[in-house]
N, C-alpha and C. Protein backbone atom coordinates (compact mmCIF):
# COMPACT_ATOMS: atom_id res chain seq x y z
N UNK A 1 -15.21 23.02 -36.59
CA UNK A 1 -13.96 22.35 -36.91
C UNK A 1 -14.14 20.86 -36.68
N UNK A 2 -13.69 20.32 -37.39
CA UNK A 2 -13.67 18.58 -37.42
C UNK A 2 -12.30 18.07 -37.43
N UNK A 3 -12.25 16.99 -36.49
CA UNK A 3 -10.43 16.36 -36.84
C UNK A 3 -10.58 14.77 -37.07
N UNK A 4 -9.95 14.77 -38.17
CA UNK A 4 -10.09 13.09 -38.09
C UNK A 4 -9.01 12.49 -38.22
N UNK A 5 -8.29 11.35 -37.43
CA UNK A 5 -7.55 10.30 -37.69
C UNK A 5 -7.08 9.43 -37.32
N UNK A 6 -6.01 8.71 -37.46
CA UNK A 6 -5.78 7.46 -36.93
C UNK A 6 -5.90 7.47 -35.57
N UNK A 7 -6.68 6.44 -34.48
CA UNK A 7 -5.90 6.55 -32.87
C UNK A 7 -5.20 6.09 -32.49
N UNK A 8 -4.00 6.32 -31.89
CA UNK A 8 -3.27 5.96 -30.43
C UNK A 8 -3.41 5.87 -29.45
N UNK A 9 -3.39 4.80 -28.87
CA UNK A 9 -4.44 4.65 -27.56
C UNK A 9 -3.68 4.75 -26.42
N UNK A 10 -3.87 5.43 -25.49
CA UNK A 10 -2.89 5.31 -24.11
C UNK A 10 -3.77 5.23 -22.74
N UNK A 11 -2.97 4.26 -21.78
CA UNK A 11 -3.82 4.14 -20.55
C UNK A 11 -4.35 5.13 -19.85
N UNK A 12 -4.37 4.66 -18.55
CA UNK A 12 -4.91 5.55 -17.56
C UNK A 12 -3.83 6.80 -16.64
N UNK A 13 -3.94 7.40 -16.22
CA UNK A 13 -3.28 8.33 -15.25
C UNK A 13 -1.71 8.61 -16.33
N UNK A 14 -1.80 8.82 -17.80
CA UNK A 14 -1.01 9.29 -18.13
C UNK A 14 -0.29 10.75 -17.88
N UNK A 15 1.14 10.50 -17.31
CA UNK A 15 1.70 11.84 -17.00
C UNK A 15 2.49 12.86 -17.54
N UNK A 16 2.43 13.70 -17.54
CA UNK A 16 3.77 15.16 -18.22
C UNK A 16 4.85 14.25 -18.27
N UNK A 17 4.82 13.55 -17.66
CA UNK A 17 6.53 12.99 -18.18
C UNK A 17 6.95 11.62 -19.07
N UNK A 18 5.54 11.23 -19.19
CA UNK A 18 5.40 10.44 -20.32
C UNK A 18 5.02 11.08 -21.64
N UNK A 19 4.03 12.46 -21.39
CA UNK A 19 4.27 13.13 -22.50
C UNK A 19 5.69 13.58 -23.09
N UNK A 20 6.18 14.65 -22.24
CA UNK A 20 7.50 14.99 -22.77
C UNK A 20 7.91 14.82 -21.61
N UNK A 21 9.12 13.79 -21.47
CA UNK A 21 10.04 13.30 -20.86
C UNK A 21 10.93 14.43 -19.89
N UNK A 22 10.92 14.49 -18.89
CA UNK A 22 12.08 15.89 -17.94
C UNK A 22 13.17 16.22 -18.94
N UNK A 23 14.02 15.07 -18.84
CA UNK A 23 15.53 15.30 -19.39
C UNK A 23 15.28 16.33 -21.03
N UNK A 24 14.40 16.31 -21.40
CA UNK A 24 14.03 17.34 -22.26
C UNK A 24 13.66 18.81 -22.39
N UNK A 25 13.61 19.52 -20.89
CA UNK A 25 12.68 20.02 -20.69
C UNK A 25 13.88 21.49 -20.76
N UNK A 26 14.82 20.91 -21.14
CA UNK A 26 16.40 22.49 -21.32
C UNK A 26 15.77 23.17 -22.34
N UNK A 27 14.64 22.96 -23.40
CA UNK A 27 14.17 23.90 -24.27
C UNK A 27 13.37 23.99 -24.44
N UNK A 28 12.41 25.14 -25.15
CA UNK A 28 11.10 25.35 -24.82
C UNK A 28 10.51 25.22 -26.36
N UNK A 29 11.49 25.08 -27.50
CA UNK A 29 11.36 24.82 -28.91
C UNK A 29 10.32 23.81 -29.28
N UNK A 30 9.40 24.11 -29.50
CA UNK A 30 8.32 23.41 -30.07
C UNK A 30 8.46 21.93 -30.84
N UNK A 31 9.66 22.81 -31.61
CA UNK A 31 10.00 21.18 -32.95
C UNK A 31 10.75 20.29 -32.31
N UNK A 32 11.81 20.38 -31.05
CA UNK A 32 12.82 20.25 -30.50
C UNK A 32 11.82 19.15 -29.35
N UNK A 33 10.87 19.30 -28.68
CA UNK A 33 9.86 18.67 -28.11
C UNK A 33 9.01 17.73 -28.91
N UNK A 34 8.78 18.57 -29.84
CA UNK A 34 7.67 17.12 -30.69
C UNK A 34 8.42 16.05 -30.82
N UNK A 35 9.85 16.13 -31.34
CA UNK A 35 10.62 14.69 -31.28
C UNK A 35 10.81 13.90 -30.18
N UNK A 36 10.19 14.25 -29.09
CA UNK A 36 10.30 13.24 -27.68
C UNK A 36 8.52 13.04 -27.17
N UNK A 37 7.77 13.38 -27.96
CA UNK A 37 6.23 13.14 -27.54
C UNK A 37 6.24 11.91 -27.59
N UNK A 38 5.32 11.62 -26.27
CA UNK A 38 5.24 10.02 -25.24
C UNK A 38 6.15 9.12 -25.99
N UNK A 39 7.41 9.91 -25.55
CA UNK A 39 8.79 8.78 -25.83
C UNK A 39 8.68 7.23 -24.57
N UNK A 40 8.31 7.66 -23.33
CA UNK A 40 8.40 7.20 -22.25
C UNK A 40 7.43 5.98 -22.14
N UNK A 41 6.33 6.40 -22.78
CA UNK A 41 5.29 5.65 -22.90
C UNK A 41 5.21 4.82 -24.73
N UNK A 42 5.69 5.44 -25.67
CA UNK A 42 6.02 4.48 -26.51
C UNK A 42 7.25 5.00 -27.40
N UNK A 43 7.92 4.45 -27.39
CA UNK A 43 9.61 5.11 -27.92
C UNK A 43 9.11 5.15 -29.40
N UNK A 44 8.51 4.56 -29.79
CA UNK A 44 8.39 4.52 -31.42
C UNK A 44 7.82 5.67 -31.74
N UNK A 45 6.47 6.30 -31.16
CA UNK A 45 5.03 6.81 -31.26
C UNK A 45 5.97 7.96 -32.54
N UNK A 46 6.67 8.84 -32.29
CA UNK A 46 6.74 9.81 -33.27
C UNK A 46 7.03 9.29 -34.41
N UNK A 47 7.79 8.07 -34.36
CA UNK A 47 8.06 7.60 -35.55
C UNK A 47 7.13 6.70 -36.72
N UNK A 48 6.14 6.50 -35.73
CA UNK A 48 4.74 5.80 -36.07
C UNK A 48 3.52 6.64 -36.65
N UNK A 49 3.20 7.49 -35.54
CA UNK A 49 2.18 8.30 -36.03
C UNK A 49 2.05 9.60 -37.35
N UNK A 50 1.26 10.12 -37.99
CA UNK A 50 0.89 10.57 -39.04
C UNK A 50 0.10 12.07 -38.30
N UNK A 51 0.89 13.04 -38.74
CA UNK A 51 -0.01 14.67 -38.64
C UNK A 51 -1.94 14.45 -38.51
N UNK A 52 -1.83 14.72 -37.94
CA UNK A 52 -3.52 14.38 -37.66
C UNK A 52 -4.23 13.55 -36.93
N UNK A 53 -3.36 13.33 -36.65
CA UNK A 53 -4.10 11.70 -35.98
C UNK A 53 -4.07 11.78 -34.31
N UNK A 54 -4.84 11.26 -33.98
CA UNK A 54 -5.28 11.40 -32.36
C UNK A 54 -5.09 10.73 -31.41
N UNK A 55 -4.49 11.25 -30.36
CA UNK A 55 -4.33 10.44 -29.31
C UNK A 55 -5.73 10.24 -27.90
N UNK A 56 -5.70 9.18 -27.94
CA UNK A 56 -6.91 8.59 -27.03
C UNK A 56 -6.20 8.43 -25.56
N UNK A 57 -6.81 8.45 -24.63
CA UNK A 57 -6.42 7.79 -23.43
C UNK A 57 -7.49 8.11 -21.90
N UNK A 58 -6.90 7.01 -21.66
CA UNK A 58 -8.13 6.80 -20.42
C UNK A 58 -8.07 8.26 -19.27
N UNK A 59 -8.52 8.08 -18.09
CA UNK A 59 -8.83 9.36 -16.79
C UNK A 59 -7.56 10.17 -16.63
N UNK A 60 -7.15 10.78 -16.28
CA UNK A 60 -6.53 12.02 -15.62
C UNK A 60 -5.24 12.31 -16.58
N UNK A 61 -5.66 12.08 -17.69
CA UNK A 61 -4.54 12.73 -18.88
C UNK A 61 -3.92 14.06 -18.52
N UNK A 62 -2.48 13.70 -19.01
CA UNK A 62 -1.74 15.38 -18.60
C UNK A 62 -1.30 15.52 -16.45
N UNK A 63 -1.38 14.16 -16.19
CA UNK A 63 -1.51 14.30 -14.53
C UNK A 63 -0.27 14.68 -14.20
N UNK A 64 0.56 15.44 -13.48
CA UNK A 64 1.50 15.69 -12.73
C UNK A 64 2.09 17.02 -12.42
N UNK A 65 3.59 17.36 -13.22
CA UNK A 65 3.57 18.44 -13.10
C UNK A 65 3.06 19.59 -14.20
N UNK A 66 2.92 20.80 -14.02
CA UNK A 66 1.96 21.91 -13.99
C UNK A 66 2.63 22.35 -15.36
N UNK A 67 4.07 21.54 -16.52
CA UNK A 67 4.29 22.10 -17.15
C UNK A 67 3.79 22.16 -18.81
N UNK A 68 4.02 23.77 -19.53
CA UNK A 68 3.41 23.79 -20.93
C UNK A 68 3.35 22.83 -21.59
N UNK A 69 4.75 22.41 -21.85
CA UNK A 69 5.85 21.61 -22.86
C UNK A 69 4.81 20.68 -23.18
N UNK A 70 4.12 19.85 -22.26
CA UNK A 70 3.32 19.15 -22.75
C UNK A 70 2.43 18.92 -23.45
N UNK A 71 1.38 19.77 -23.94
CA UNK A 71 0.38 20.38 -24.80
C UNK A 71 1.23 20.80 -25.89
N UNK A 72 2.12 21.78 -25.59
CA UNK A 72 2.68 22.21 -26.69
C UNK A 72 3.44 21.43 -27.53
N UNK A 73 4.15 20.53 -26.83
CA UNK A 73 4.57 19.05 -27.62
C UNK A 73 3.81 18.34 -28.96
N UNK A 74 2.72 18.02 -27.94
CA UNK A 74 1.34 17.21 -28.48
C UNK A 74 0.74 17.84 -29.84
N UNK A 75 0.46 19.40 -29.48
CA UNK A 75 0.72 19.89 -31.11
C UNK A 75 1.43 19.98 -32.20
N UNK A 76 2.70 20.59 -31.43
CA UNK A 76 3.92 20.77 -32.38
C UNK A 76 4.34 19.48 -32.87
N UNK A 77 3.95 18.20 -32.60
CA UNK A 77 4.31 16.99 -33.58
C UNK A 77 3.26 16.95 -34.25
N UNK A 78 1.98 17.58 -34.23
CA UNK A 78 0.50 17.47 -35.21
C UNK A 78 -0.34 16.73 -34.89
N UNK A 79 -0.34 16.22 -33.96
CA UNK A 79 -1.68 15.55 -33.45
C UNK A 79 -3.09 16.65 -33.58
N UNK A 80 -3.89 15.70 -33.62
CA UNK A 80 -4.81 16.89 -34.11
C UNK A 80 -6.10 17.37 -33.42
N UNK A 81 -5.78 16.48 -32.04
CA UNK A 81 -6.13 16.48 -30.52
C UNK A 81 -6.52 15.71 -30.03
N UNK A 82 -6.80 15.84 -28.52
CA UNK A 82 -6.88 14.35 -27.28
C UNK A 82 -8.04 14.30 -27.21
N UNK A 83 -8.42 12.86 -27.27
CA UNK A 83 -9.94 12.09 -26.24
C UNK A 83 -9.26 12.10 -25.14
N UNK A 84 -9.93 11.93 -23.95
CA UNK A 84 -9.73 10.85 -22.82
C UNK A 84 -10.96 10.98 -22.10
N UNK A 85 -10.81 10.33 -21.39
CA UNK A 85 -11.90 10.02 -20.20
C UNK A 85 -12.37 11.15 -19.51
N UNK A 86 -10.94 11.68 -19.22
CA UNK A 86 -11.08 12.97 -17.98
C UNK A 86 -9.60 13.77 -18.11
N UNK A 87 -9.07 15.00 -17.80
CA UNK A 87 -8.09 15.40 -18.11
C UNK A 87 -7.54 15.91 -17.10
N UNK A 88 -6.30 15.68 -16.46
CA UNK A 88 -5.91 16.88 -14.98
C UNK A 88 -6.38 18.39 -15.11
N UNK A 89 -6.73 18.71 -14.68
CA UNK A 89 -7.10 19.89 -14.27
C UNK A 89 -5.92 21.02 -15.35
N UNK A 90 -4.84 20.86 -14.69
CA UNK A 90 -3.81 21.77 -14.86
C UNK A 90 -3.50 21.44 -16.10
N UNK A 91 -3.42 20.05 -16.62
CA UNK A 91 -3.33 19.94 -18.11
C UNK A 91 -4.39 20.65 -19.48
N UNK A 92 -5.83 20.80 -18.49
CA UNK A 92 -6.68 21.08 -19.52
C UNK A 92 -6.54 21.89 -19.82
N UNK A 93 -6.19 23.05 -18.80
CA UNK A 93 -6.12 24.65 -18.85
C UNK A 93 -4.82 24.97 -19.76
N UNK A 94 -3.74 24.49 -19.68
CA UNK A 94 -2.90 24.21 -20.69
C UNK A 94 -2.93 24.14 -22.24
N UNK A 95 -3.85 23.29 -22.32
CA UNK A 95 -4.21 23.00 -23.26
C UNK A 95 -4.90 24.09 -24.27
N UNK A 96 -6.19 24.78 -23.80
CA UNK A 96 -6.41 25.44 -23.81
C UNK A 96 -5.73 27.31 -24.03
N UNK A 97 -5.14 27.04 -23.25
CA UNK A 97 -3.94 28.02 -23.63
C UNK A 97 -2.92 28.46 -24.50
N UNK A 98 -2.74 26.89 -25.25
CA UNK A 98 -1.84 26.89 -26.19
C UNK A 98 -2.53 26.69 -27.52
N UNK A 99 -3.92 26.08 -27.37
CA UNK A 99 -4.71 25.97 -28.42
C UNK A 99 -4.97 25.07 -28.86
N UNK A 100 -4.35 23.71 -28.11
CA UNK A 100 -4.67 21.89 -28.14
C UNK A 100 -6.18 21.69 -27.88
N UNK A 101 -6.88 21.53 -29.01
CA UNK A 101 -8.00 20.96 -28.88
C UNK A 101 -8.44 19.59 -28.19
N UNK A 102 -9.30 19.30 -27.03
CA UNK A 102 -8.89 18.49 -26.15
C UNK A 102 -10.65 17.96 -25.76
N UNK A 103 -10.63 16.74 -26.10
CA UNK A 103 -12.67 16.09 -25.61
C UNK A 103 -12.42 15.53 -24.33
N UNK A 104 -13.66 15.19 -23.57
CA UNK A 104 -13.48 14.05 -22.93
C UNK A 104 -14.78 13.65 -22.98
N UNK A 105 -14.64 12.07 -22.88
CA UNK A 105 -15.82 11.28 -23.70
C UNK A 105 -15.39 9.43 -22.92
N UNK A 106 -15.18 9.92 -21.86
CA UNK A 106 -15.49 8.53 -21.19
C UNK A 106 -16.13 7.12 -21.77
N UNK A 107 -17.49 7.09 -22.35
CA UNK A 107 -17.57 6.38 -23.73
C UNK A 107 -17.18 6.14 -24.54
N UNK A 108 -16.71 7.00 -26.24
CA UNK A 108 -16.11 6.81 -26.71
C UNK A 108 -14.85 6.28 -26.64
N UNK A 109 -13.77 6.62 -25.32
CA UNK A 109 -12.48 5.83 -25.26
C UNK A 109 -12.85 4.25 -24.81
N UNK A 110 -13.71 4.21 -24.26
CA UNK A 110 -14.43 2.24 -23.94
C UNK A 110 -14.62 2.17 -25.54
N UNK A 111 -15.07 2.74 -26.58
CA UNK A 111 -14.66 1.88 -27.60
C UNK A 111 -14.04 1.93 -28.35
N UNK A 112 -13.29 2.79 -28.44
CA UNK A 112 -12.23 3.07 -29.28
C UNK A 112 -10.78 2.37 -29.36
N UNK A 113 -10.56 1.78 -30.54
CA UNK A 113 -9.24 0.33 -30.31
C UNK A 113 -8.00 1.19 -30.95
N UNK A 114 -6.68 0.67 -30.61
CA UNK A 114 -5.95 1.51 -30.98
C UNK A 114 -6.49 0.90 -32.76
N UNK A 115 -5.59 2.14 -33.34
CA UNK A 115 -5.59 1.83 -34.71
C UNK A 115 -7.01 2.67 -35.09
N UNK A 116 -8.01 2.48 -34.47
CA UNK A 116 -9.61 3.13 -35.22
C UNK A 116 -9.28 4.27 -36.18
N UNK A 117 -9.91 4.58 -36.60
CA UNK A 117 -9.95 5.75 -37.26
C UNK A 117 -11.38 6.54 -36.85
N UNK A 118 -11.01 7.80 -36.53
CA UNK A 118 -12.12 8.68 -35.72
C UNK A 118 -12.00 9.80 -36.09
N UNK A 119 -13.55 10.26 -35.75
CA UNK A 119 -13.63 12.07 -36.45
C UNK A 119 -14.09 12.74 -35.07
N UNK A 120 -13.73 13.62 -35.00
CA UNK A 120 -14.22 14.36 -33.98
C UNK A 120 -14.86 15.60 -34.53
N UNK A 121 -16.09 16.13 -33.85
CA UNK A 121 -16.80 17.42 -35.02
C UNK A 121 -16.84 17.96 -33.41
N UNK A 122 -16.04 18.95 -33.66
CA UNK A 122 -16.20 20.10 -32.28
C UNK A 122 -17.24 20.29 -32.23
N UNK A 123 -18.04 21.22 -33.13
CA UNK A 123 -19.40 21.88 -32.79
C UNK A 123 -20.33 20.96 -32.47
N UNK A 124 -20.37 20.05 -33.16
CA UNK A 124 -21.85 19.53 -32.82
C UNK A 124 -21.08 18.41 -31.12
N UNK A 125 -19.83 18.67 -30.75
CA UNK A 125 -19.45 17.37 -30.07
C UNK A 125 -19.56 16.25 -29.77
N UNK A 126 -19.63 15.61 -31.31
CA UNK A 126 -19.82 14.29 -31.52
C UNK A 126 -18.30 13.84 -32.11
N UNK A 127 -17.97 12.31 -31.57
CA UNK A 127 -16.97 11.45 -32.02
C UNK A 127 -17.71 10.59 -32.39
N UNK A 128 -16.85 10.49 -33.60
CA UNK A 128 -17.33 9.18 -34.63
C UNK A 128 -16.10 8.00 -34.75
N UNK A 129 -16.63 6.84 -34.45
CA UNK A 129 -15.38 5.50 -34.10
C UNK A 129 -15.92 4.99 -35.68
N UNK A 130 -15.44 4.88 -36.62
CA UNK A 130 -15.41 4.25 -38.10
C UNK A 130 -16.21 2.72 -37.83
N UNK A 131 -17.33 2.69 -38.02
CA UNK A 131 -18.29 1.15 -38.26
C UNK A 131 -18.22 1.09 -36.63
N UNK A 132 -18.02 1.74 -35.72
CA UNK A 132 -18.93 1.65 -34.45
C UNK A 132 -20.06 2.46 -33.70
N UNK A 133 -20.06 3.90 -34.52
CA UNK A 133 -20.96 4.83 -33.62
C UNK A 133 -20.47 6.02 -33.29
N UNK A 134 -21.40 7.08 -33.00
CA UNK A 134 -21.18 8.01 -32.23
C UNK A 134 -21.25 8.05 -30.81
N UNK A 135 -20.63 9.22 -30.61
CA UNK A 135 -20.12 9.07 -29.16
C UNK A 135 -20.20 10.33 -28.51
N UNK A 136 -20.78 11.21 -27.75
CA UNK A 136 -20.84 12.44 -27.10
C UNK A 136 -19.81 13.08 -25.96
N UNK A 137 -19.22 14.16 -26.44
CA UNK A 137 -18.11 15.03 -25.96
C UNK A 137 -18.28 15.95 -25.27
N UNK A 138 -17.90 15.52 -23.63
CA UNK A 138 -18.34 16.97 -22.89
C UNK A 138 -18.08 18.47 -23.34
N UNK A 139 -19.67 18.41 -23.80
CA UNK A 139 -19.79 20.45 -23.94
C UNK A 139 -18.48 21.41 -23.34
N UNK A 140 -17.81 22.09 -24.06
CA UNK A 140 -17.12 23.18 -23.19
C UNK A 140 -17.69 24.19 -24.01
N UNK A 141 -17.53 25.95 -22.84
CA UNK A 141 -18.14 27.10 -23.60
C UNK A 141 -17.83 27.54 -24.68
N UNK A 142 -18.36 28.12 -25.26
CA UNK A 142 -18.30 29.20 -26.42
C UNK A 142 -16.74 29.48 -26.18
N UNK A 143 -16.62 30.39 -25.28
CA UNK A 143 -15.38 31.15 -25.03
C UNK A 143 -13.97 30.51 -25.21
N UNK A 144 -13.96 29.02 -24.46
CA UNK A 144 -13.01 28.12 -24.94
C UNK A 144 -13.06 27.94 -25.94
N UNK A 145 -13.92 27.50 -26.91
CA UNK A 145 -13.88 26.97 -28.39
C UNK A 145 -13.47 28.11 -29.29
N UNK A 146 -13.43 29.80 -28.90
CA UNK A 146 -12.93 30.41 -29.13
C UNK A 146 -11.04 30.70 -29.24
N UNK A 147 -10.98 30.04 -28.10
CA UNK A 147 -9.24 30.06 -27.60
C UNK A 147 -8.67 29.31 -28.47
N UNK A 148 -9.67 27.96 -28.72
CA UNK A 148 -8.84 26.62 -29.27
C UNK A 148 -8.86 27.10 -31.35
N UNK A 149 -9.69 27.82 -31.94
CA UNK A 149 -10.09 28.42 -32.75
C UNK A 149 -9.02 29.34 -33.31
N UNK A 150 -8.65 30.24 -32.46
CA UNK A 150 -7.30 31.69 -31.82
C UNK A 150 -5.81 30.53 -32.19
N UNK A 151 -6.38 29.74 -32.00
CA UNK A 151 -4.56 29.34 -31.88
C UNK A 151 -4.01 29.05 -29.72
N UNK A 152 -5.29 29.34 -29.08
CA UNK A 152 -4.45 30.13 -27.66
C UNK A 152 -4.89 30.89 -27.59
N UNK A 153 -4.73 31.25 -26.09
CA UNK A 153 -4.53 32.46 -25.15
C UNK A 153 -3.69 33.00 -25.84
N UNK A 154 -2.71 33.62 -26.12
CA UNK A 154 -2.00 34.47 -26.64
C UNK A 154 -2.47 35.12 -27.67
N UNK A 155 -2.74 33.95 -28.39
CA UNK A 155 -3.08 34.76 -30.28
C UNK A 155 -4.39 35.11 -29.91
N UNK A 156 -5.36 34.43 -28.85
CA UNK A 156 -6.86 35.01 -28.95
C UNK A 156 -6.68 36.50 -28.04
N UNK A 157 -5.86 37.12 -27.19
CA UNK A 157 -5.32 38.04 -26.67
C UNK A 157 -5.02 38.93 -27.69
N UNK A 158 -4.26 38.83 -28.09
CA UNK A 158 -3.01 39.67 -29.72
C UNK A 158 -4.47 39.92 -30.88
N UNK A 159 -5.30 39.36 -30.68
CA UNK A 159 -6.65 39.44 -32.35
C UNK A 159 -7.27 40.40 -31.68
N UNK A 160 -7.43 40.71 -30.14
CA UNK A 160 -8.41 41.07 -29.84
C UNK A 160 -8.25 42.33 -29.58
């Protein structure tokens, strides 16, 4: 699988509540969430960004509290998955779960400007920054790339 598109670039120690905001959190509606993805951190972003296109951001992406909404957000508006540096723990597994395809590539986000346009090729885990280079994506197993593939834990559960 390959994803390519525009980036959005976001700092460091971005949190669940810059993803999807608390005061949101009365529903668990997918479409109902994508309209508040990183409201907190840029009020425009849904109104800016384009189905496919990727959000970048520096170390401990997803940091705080332990909830879905966030991943599931991040899809359900179409992003078409995260760089960052490094990812919280509890966010990755999340991620994973719901079926948010998710790199981390400490390099590539040092060069990646907002605006770039970038491909990401799961299998071979290479990111490509448009007229700057490739960039190498920490390996995850088989088994995950399976989940993210499934849709999720759930749907890779329900096939099987």
């Amino acid at each position: 699988m390959s994803y390519k598109g525009k980036c959005w670039k976001f700092g460091d120690n971005i949190n669940t509540d810059e993803i999807i905001p608390a005061r949101y959190l009365n529903t668990s509606d997918p479409d109902e969430l994508a309209a508040h993805v990183m409201e907190d951190a840029d009020a425009e972003f849904v109104k800016k960004m384009t189905a496919g296109d990727i959000i970048v951001a520096g170390p401990n992406f997803g940091c705080g509290s332990s909830r879905e909404h966030a991943p599931i957000a991040i899809k359900a508006v179409g992003i078409s998955c995260v760089v960052a540096e490094s990812f919280a723990r509890i966010f990755y597994r999340n991620a994973f779960n719901i079926g948010l395809p998710i790199f981390e590539s400490p390099e590539a986000v040092a060069a990646i400007k907002q605006g770039d346009e970038i491909e990401v090729d799961e299998k071979k885990g290479v990111i490509t920054v448009t007229g700057d280079g490739e960039y190498r994506a920490t390996e995850y197993p088989e088994f995950m790339r399976q989940l993210i593939a499934a849709g999720g834990l759930m749907s890779y559960l329900k096939k099987r």
